[in-house]
N, C-alpha and C. Protein backbone atom coordinates (compact mmCIF):
# COMPACT_ATOMS: atom_id res chain seq x y z
N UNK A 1 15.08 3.09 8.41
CA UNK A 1 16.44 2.95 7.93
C UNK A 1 16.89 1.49 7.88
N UNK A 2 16.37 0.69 9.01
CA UNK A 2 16.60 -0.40 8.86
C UNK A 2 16.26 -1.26 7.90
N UNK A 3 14.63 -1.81 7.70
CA UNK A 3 14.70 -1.70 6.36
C UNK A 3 14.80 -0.93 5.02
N UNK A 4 15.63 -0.27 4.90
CA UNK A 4 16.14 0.09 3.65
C UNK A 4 17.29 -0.33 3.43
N UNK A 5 17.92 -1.00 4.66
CA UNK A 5 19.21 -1.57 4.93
C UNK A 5 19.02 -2.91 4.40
N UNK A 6 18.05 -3.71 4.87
CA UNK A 6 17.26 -4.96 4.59
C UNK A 6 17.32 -5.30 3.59
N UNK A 7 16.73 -3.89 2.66
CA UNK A 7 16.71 -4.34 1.14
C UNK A 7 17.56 -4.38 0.20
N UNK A 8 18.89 -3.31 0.68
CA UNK A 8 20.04 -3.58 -0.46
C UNK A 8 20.84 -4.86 -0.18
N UNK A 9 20.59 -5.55 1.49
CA UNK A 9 21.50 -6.36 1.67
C UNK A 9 21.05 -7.49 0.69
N UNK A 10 19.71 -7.52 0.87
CA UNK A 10 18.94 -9.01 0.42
C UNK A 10 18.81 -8.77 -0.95
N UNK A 11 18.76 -7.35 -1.64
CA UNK A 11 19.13 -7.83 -2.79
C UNK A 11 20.58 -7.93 -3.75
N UNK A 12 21.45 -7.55 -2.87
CA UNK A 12 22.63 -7.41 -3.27
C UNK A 12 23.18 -9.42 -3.27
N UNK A 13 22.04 -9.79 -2.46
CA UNK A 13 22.29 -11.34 -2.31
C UNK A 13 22.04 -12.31 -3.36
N UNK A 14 20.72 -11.38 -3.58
CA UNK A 14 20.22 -12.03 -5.11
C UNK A 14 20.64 -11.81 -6.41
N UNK A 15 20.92 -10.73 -6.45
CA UNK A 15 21.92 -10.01 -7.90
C UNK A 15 23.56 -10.20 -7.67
N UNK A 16 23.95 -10.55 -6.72
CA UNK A 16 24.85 -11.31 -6.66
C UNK A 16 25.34 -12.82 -8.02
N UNK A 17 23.90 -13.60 -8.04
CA UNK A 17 23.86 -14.39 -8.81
C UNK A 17 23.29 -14.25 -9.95
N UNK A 18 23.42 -12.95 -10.73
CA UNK A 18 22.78 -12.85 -12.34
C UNK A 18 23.76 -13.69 -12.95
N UNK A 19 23.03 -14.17 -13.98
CA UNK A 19 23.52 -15.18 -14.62
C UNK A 19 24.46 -16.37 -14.13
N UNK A 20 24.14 -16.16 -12.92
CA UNK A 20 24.64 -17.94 -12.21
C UNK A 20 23.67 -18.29 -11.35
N UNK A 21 24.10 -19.75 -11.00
CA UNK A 21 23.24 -20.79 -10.36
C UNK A 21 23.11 -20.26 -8.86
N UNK A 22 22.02 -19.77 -8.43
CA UNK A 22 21.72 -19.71 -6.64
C UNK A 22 22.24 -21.30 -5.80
N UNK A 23 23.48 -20.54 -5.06
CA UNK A 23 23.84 -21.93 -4.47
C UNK A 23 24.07 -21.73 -3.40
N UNK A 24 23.97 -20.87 -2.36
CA UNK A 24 24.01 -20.72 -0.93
C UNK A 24 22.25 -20.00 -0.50
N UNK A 25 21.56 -20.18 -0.97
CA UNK A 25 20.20 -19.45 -0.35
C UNK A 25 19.99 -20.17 1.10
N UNK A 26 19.11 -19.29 1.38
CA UNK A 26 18.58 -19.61 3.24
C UNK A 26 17.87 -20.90 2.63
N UNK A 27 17.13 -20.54 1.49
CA UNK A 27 16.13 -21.98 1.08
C UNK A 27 16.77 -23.31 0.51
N UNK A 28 16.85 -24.16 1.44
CA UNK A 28 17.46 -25.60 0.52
C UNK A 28 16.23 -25.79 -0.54
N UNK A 29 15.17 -25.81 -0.57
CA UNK A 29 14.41 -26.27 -1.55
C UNK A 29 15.50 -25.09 -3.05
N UNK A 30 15.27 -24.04 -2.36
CA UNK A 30 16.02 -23.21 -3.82
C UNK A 30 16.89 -23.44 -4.12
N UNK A 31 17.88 -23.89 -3.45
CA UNK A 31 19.26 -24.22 -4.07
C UNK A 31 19.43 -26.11 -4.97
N UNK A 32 18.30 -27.01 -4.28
CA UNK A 32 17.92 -28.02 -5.22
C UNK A 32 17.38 -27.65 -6.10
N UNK A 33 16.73 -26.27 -6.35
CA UNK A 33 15.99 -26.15 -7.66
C UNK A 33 16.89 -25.40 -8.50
N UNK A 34 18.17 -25.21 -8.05
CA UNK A 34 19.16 -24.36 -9.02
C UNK A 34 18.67 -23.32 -10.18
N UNK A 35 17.83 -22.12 -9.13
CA UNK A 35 17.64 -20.96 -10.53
C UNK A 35 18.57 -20.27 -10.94
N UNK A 36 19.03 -19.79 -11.91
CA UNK A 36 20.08 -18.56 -12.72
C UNK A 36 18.71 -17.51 -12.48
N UNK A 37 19.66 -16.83 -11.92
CA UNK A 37 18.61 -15.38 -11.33
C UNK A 37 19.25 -14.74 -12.88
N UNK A 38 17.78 -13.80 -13.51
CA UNK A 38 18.23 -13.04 -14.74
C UNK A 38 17.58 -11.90 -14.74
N UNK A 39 17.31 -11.13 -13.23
CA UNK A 39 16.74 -9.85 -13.02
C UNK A 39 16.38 -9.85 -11.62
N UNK A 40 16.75 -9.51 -10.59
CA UNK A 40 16.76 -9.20 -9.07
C UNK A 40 16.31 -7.52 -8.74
N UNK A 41 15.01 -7.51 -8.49
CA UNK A 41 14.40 -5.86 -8.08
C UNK A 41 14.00 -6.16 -6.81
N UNK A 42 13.33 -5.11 -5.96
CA UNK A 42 12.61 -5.32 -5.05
C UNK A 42 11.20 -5.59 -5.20
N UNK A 43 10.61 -6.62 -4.72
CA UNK A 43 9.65 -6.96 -5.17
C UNK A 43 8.87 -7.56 -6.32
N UNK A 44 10.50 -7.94 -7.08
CA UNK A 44 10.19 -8.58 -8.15
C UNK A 44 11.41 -9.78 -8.62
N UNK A 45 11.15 -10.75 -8.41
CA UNK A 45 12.25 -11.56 -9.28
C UNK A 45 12.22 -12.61 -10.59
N UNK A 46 13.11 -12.86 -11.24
CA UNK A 46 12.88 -13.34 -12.75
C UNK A 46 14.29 -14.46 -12.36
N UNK A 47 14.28 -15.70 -12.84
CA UNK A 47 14.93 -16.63 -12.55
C UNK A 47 14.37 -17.33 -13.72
N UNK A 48 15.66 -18.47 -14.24
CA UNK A 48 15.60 -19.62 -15.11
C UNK A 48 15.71 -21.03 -14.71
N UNK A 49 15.78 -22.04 -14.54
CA UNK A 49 15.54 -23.04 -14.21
C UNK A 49 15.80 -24.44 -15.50
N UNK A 50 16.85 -25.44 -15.14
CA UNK A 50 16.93 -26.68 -16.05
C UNK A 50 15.86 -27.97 -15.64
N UNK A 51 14.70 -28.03 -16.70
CA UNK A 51 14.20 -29.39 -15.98
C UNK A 51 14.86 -30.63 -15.98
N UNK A 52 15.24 -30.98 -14.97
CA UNK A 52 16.04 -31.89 -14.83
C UNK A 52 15.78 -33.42 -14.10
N UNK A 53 16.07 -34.26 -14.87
CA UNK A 53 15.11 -35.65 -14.79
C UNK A 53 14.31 -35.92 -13.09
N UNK A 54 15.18 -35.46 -12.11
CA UNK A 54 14.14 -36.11 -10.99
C UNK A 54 13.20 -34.79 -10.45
N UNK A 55 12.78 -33.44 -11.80
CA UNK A 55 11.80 -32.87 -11.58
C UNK A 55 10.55 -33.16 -12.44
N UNK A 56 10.35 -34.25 -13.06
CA UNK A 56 9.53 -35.08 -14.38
C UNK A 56 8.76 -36.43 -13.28
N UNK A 57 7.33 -35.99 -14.39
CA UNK A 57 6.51 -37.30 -13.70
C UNK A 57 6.83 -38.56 -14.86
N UNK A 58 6.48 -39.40 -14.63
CA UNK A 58 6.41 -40.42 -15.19
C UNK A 58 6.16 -40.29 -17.12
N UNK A 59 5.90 -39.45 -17.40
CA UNK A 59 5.86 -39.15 -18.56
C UNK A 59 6.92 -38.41 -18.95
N UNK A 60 7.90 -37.84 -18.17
CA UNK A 60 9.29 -37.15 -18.67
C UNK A 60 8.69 -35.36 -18.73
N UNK A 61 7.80 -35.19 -18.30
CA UNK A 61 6.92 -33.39 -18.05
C UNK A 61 7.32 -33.28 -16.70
N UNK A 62 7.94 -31.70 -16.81
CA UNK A 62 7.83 -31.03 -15.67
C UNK A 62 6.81 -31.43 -14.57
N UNK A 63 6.85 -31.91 -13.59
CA UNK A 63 5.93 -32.22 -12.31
C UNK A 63 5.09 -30.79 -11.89
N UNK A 64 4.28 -31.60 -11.50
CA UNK A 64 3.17 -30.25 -11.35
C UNK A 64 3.43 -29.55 -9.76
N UNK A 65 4.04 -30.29 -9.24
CA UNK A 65 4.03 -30.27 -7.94
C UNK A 65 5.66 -29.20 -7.73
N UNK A 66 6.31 -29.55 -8.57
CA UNK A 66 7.58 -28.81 -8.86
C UNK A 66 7.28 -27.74 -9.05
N UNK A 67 6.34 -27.10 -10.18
CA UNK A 67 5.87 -25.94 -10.41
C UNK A 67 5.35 -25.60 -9.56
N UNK A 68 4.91 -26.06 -8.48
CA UNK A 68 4.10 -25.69 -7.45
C UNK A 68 5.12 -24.69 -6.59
N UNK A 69 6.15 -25.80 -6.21
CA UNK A 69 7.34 -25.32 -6.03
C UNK A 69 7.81 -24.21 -6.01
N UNK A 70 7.63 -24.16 -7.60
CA UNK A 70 9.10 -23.09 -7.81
C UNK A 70 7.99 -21.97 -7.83
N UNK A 71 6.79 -21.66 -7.92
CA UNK A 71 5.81 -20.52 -7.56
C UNK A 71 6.12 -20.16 -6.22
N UNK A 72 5.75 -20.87 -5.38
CA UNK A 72 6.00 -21.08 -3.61
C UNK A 72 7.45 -20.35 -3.54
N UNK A 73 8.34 -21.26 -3.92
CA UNK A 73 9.96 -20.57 -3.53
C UNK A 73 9.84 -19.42 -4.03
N UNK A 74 9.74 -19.05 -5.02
CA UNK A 74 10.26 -17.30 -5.82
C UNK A 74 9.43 -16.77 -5.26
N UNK A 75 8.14 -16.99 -4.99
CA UNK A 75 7.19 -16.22 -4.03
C UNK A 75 7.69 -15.62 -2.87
N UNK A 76 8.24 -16.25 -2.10
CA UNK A 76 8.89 -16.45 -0.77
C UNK A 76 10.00 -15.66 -1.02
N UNK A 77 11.06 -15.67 -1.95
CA UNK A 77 11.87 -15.52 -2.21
C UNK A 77 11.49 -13.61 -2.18
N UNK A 78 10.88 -12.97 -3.17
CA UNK A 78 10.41 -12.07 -3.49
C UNK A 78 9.69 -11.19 -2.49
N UNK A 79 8.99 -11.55 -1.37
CA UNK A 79 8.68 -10.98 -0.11
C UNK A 79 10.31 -10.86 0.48
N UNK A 80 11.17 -12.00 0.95
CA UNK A 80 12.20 -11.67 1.37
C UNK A 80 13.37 -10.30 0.77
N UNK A 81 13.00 -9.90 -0.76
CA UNK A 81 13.91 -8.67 -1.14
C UNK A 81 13.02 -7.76 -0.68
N UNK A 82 11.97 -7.44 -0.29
CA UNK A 82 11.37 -6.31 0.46
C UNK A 82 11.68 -5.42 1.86
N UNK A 83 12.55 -6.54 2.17
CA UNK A 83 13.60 -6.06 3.64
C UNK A 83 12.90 -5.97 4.91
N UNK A 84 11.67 -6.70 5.14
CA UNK A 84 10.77 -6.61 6.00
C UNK A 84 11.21 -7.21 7.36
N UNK A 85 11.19 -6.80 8.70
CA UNK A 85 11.63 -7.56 9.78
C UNK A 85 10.92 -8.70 9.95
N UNK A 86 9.66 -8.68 9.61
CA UNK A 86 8.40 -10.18 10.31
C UNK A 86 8.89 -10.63 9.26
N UNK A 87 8.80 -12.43 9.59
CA UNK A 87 8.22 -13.27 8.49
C UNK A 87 6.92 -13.29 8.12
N UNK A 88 6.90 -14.21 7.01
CA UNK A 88 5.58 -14.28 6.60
C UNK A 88 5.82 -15.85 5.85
N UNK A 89 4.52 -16.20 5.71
CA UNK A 89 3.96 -17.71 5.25
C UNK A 89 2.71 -17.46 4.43
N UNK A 90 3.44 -18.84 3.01
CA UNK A 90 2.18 -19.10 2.64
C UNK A 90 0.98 -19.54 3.12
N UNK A 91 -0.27 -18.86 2.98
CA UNK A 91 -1.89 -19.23 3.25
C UNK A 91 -2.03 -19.66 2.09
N UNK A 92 -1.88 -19.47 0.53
CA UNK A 92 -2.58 -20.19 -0.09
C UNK A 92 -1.99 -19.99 -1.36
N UNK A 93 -2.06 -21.46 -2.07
CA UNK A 93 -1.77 -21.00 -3.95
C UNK A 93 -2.86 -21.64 -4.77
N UNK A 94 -3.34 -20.67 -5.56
CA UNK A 94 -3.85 -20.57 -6.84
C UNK A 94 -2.83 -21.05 -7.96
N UNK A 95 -3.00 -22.00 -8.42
CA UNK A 95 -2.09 -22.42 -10.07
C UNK A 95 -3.04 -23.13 -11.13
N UNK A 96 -2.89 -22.27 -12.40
CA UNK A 96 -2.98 -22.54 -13.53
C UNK A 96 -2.11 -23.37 -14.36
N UNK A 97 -2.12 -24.27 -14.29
CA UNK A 97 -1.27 -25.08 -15.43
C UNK A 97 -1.83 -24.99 -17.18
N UNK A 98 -1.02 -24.22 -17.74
CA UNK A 98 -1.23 -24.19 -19.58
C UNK A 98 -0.72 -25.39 -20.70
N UNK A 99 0.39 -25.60 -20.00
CA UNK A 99 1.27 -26.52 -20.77
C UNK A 99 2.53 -27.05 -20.39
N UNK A 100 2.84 -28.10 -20.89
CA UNK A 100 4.04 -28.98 -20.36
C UNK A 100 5.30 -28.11 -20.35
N UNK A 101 6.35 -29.17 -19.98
CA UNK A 101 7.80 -28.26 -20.30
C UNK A 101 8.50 -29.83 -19.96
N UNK A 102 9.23 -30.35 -21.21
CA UNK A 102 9.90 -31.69 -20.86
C UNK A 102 11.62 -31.99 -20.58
N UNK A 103 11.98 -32.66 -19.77
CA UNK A 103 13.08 -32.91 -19.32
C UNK A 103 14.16 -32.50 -19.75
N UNK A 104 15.01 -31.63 -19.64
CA UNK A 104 16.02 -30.87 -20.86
C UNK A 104 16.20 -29.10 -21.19
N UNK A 105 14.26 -28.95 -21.11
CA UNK A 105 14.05 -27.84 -20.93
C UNK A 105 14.29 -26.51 -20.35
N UNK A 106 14.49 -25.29 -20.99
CA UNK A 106 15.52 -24.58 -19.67
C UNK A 106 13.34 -23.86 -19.36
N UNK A 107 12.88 -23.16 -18.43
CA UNK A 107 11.91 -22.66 -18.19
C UNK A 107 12.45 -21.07 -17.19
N UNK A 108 11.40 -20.42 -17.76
CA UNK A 108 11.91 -19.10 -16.85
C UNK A 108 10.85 -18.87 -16.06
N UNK A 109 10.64 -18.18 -14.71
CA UNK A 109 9.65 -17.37 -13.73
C UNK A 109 9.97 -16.22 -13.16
N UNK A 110 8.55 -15.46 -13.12
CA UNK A 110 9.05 -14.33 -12.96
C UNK A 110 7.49 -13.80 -11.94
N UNK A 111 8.27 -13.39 -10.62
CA UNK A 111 7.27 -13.19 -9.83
C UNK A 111 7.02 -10.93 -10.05
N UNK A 112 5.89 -10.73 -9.66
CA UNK A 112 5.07 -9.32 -9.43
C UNK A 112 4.55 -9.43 -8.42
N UNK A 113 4.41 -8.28 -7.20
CA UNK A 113 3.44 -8.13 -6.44
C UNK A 113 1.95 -7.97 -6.80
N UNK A 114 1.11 -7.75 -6.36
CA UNK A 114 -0.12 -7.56 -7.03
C UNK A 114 -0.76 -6.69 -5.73
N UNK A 115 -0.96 -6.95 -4.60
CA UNK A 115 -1.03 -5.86 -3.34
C UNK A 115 -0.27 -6.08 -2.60
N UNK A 116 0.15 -4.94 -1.46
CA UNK A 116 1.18 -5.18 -0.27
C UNK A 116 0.28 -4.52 0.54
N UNK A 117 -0.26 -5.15 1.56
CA UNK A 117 -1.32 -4.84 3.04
C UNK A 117 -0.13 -5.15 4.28
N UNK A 118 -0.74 -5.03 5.54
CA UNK A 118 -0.10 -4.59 6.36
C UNK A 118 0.02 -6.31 6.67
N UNK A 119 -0.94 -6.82 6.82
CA UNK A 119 -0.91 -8.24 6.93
C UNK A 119 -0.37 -9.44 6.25
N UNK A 120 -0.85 -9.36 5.00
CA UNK A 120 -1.69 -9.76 3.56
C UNK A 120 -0.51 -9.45 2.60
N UNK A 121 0.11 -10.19 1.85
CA UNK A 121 0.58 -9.93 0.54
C UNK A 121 0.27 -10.59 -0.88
N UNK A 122 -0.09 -10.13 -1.51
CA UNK A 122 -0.63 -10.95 -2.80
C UNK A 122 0.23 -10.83 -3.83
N UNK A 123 0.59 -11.99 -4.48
CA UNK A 123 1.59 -12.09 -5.42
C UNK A 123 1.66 -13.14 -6.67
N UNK A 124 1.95 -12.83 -7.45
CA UNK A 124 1.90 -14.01 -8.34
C UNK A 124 3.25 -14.34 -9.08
N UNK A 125 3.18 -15.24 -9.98
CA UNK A 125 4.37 -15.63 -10.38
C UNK A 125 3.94 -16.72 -11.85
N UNK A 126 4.70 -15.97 -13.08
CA UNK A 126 4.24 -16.77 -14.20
C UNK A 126 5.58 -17.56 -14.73
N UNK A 127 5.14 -18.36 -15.46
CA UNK A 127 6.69 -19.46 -15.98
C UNK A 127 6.43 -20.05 -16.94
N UNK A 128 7.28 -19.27 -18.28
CA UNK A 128 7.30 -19.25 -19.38
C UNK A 128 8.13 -20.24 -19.54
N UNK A 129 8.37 -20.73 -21.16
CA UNK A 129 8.68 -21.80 -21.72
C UNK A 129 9.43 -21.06 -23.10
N UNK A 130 10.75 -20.42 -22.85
CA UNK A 130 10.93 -19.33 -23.58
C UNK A 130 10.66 -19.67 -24.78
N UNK A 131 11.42 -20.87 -25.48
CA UNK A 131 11.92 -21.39 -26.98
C UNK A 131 11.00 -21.50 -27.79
N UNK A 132 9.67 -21.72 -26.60
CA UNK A 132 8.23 -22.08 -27.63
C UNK A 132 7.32 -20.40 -27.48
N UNK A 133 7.72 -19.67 -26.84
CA UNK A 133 7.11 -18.67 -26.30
C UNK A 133 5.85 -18.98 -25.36
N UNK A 134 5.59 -19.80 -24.77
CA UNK A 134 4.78 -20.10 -24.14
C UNK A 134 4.36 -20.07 -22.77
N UNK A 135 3.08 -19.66 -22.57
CA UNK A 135 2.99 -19.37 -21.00
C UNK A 135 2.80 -21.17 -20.29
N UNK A 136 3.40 -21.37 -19.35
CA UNK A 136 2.81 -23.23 -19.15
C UNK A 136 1.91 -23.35 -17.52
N UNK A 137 2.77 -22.12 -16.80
CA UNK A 137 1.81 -22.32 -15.64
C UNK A 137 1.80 -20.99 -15.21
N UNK A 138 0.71 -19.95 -13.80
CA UNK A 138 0.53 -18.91 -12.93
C UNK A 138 -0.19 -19.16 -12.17
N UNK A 139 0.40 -18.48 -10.81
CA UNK A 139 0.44 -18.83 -9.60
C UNK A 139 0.20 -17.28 -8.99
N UNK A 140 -0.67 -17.53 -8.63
CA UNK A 140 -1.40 -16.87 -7.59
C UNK A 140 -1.17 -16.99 -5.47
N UNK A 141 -0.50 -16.10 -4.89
CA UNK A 141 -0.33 -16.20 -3.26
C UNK A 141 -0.80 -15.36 -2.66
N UNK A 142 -1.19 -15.68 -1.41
CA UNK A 142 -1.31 -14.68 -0.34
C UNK A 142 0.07 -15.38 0.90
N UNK A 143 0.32 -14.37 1.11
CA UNK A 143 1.67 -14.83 2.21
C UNK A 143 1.13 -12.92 3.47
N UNK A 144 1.12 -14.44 4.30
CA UNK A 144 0.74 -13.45 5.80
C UNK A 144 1.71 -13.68 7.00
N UNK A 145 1.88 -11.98 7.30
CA UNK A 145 2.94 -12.08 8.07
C UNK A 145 2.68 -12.70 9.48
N UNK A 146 3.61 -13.25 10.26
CA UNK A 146 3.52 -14.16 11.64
C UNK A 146 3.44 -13.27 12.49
N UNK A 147 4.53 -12.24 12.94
CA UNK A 147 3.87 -11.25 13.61
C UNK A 147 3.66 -10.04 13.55
C-alpha cells in the first residue's frame, strides 16, 4: 500500500509540471537542466529541454557530456515514479551519440524500462531532435538498488 502511495505522490509531482518548466525537483542538476515534462507515467518519462548556450561545446553543439546528463537525470528521475522505498544508483551508461542538436534547439527525451529485477534495473532513454525528426543520442542504464 505504501508503495502505491509512493507512486501517485511522485507522480502527481511530475505531472504536476506538463507543459511547464521542472523547478523545485529533489535534483538540482534537473532543475539547471529545466525540462517541460510532456508525459509523466510510471516508469516512463518524456520531457523537452532548450539548448541553451552554457550546455554547447566550443562549436555551439549540444555537449556530449550534457546528454550524458540528461540520460542519467531522467533515468533517475524515472526509477523515482516507481514509488520504491530503497534508493538506487547509477552502475553504468551506455550512449550512442547520432547527431548534433545546436544552441537554440528545443530537444525531447524519453525514458522506457527495459527490465525491473529485484536488484538491477535496466533502462534506457532516447533524445530526439523533433524539427529534424531525428534520433541524436540513446542511453542505455543499469541503476542498482543500495539496500
Amino acid at each position: 500500500m505504501e508503495e502505491q502511495e509512493n507512486i501517485q505522490k511522485r507522480l502527481a509531482f511530475f505531472q504536476s509540471f506538463t507543459g511547464k518548466e521542472v523547478t523545485d525537483s529533489p535534483s538540482h542538476f534537473m532543475n539547471w537542466l529545466k525540462p517541460v515534462v510532456i508525459e509523466a507515467e510510471k516508469g516512463s518519462l518524456h520531457c523537452s529541454y532548450v539548448v541553451r548556450k552554457e550546455m554547447t561545446n566550443p562549436h555551439g553543439i549540444l555537449h556530449g557530456g550534457i546528454t550524458a546528463g540528461i540520460i542519467d537525470d531522467l533515468i533517475g528521475a524515472t526509477v523515482y515514479t516507481l514509488g520504491l522505498s530503497q534508493a538506487y544508483t547509477t552502475v553504468n551508461n551506455y550512449i550512442d551519440y547520432f547527431a548534433p542538436a545546436n544552441e537554440g534547439d528545443t530537444i525531447t527525451a524519453k525514458t522506457t524500462i527495459i527490465k525491473q529485477g529485484r536488484a538491477i534495473i535496466n533502462l534506457q532513454c532516447e533524445i530526439y531532435l523533433p524539427h529534424k525528426s531525428r534520433l541524436i543520442a540513446k542511453g542505455y542504464s543499469n541503476m542498482l538498488r543500495l539496500s
